[in-house]
N, C-alpha and C. Protein backbone atom coordinates (compact mmCIF):
# COMPACT_ATOMS: atom_id res chain seq x y z
N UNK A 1 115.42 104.25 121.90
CA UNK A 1 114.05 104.71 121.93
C UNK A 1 113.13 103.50 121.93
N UNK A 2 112.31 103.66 122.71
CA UNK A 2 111.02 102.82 123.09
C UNK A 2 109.66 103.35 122.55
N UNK A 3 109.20 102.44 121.49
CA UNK A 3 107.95 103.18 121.06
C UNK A 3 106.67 102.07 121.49
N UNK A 4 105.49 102.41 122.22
CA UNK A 4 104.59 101.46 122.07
C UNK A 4 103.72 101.69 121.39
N UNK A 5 103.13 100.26 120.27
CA UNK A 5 101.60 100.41 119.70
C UNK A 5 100.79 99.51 120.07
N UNK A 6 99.34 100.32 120.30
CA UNK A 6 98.43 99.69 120.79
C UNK A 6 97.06 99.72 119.80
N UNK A 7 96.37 98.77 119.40
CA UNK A 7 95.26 98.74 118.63
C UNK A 7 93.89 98.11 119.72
N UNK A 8 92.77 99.06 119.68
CA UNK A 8 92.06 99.13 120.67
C UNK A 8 90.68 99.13 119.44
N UNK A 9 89.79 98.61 120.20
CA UNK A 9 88.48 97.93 119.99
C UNK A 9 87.57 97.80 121.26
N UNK A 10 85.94 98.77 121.16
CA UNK A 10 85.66 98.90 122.06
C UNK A 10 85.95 98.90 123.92
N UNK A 11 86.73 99.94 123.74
CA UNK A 11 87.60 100.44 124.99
C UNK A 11 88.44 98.98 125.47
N UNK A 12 88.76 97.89 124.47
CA UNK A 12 89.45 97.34 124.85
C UNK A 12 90.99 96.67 123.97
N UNK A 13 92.39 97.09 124.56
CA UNK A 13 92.87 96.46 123.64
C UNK A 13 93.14 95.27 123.03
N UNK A 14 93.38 95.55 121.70
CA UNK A 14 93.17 94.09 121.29
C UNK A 14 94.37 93.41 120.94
N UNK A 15 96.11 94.30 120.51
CA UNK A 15 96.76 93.94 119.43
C UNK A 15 97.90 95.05 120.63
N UNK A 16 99.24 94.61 121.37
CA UNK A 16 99.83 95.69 121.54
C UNK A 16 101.60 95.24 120.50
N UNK A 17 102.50 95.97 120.60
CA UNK A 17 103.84 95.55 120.14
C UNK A 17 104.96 96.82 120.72
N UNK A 18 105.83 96.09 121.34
CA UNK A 18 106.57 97.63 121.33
C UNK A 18 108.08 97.39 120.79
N UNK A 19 107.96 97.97 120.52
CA UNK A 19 109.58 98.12 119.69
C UNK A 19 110.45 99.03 119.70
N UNK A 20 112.04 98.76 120.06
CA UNK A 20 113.40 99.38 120.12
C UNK A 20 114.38 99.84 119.21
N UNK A 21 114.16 100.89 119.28
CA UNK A 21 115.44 101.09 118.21
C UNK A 21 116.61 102.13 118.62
N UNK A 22 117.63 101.43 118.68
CA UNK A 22 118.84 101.94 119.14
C UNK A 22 119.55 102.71 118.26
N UNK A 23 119.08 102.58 116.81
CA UNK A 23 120.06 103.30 115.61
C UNK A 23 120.49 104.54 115.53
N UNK A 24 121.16 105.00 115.31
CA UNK A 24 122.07 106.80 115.45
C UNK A 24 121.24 107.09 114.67
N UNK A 25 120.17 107.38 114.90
CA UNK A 25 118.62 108.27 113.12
C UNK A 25 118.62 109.15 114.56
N UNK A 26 117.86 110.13 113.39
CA UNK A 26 116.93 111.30 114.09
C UNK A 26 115.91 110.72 114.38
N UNK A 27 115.04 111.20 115.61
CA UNK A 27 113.91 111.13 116.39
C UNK A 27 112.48 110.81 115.06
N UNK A 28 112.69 111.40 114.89
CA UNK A 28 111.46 111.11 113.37
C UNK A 28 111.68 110.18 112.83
N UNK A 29 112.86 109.83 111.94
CA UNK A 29 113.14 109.07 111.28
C UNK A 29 112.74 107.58 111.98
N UNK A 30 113.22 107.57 113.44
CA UNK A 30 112.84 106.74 114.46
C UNK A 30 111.56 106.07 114.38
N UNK A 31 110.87 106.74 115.06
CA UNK A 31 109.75 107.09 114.35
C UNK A 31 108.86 106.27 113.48
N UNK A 32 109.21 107.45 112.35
CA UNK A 32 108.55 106.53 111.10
C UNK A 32 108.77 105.31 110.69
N UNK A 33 110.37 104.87 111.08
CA UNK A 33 110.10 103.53 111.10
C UNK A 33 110.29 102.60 111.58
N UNK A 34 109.53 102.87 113.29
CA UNK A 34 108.81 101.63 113.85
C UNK A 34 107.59 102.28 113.50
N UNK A 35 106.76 103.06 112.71
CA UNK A 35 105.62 102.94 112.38
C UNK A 35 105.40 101.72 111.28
N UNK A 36 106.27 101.75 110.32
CA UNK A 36 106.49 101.06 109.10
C UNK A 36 106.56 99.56 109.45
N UNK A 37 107.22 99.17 110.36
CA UNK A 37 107.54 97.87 111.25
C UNK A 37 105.94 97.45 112.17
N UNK A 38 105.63 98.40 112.57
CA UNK A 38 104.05 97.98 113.19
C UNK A 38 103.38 97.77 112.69
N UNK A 39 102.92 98.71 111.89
CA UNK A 39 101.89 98.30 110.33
C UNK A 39 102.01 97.03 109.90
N UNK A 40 103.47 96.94 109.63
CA UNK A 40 103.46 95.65 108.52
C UNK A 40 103.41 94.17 109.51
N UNK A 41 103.72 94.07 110.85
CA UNK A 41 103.57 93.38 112.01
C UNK A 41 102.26 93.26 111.86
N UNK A 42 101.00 94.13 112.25
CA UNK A 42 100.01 94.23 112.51
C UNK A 42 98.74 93.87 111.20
N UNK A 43 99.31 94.04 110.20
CA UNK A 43 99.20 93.51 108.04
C UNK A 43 97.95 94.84 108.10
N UNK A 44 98.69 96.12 108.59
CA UNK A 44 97.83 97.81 107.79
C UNK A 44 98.40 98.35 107.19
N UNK A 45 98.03 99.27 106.21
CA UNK A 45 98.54 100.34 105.84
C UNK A 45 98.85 101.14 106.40
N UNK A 46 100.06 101.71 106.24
CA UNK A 46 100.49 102.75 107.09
C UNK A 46 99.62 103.95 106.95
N UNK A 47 99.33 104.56 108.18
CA UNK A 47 98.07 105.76 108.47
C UNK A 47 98.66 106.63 108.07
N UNK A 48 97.90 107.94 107.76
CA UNK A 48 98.31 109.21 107.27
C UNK A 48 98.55 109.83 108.46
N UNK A 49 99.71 111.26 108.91
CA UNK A 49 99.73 111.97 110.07
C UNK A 49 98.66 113.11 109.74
N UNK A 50 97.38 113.18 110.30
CA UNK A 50 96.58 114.53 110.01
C UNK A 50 97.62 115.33 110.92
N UNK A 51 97.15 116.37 110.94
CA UNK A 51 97.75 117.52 111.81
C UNK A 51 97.30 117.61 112.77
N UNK A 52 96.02 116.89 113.61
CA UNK A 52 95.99 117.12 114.39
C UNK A 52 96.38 115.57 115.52
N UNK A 53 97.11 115.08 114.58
CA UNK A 53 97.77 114.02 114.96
C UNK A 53 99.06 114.21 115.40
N UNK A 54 99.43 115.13 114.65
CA UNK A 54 101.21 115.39 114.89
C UNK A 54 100.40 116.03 116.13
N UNK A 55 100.09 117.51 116.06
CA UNK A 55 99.77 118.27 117.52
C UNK A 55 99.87 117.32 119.04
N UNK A 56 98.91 116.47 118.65
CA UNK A 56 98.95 115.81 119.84
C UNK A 56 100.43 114.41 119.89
N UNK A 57 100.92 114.18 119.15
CA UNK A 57 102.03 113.54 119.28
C UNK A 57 103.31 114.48 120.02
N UNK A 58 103.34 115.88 119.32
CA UNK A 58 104.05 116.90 119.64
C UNK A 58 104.83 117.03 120.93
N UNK A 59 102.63 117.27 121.39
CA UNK A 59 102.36 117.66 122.81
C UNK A 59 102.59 116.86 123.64
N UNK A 60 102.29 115.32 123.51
CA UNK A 60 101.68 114.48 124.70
C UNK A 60 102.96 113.18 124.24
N UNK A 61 103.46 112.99 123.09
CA UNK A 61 104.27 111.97 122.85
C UNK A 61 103.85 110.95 122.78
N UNK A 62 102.65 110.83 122.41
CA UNK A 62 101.44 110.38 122.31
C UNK A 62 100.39 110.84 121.48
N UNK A 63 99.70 109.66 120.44
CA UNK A 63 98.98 110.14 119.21
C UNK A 63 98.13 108.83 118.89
N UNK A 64 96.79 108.87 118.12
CA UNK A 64 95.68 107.88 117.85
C UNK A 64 95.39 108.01 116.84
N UNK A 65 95.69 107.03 116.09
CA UNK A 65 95.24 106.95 114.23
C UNK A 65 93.95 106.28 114.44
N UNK A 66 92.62 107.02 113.95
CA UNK A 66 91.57 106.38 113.78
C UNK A 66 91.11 106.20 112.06
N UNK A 67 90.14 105.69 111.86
CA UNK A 67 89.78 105.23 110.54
C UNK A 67 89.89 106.35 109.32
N UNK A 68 89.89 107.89 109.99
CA UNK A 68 90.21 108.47 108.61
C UNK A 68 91.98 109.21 108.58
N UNK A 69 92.49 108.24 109.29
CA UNK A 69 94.24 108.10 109.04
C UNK A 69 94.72 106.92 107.89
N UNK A 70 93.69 106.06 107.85
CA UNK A 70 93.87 105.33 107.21
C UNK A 70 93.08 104.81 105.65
N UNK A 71 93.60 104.67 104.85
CA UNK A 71 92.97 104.54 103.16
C UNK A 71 92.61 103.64 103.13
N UNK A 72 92.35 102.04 103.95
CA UNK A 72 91.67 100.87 103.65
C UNK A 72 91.10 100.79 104.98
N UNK A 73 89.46 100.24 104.86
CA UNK A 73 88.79 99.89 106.38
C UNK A 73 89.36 99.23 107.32
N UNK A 74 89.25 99.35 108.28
CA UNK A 74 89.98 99.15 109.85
C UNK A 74 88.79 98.55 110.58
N UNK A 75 89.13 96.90 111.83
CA UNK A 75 88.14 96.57 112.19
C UNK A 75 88.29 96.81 113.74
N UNK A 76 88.81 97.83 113.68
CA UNK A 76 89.18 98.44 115.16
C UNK A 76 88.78 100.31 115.12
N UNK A 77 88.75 100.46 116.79
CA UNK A 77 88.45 101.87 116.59
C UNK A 77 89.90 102.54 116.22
N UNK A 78 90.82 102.33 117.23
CA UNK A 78 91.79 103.58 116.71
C UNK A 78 93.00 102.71 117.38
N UNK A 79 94.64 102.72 116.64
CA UNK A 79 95.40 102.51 116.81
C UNK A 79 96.39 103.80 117.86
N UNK A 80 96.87 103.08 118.60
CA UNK A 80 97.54 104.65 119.52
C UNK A 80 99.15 103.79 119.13
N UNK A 81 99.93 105.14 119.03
CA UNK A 81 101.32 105.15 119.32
C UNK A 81 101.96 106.09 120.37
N UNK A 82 102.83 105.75 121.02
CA UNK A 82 103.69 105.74 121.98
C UNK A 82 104.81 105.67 122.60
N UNK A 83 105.23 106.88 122.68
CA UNK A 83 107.20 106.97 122.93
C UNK A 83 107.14 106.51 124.57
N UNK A 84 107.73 105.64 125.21
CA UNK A 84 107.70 105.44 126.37
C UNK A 84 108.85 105.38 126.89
N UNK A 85 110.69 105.70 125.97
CA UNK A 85 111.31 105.52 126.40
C UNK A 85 112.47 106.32 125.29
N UNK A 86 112.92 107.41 125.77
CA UNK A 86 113.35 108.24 124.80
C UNK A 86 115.31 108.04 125.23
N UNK A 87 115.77 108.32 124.10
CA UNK A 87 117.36 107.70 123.82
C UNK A 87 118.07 109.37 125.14
């Protein structure tokens, strides 16, 4: 699995990383941690999933953490994540 993250700042990005993980986990598990690995790459707190975050991750495999995903200020508009390459 191929996940990309992108951190964007006035319609431009600023910060991308993508990362592989080949490990026998479930899809989630996956997941969560190259979220955990980006964050800490990127020095954020890991964002909260609102629900209407999962929805559109769900849907589109594809999802945007903006500032109220996250518990400490952000000097960007919104972080996107991204499955671009599924096992």
């Amino acid at each position: 699995m191929r996940i990309w993250f992108k951190i964007f700042k006035d319609n431009r990005m600023q910060k991308d990383l993508c990362l592989t993980d080949d490990r026998d986990d479930t899809r989630t598990h996956k997941i969560f941690h190259a979220l955990d690995e980006a964050c800490h790459t990127f020095d954020l707190g890991v964002p909260i999933w609102l629900d209407n975050t999962i929805s559109d991750f769900k849907r589109h495999g594809k999802a945007r953490f903006y500032q109220d995903s996250f518990i400490e200020h952000i000097d960007f508009d919104y972080m996107e994540i991204q499955v671009i390459e599924e096992d």
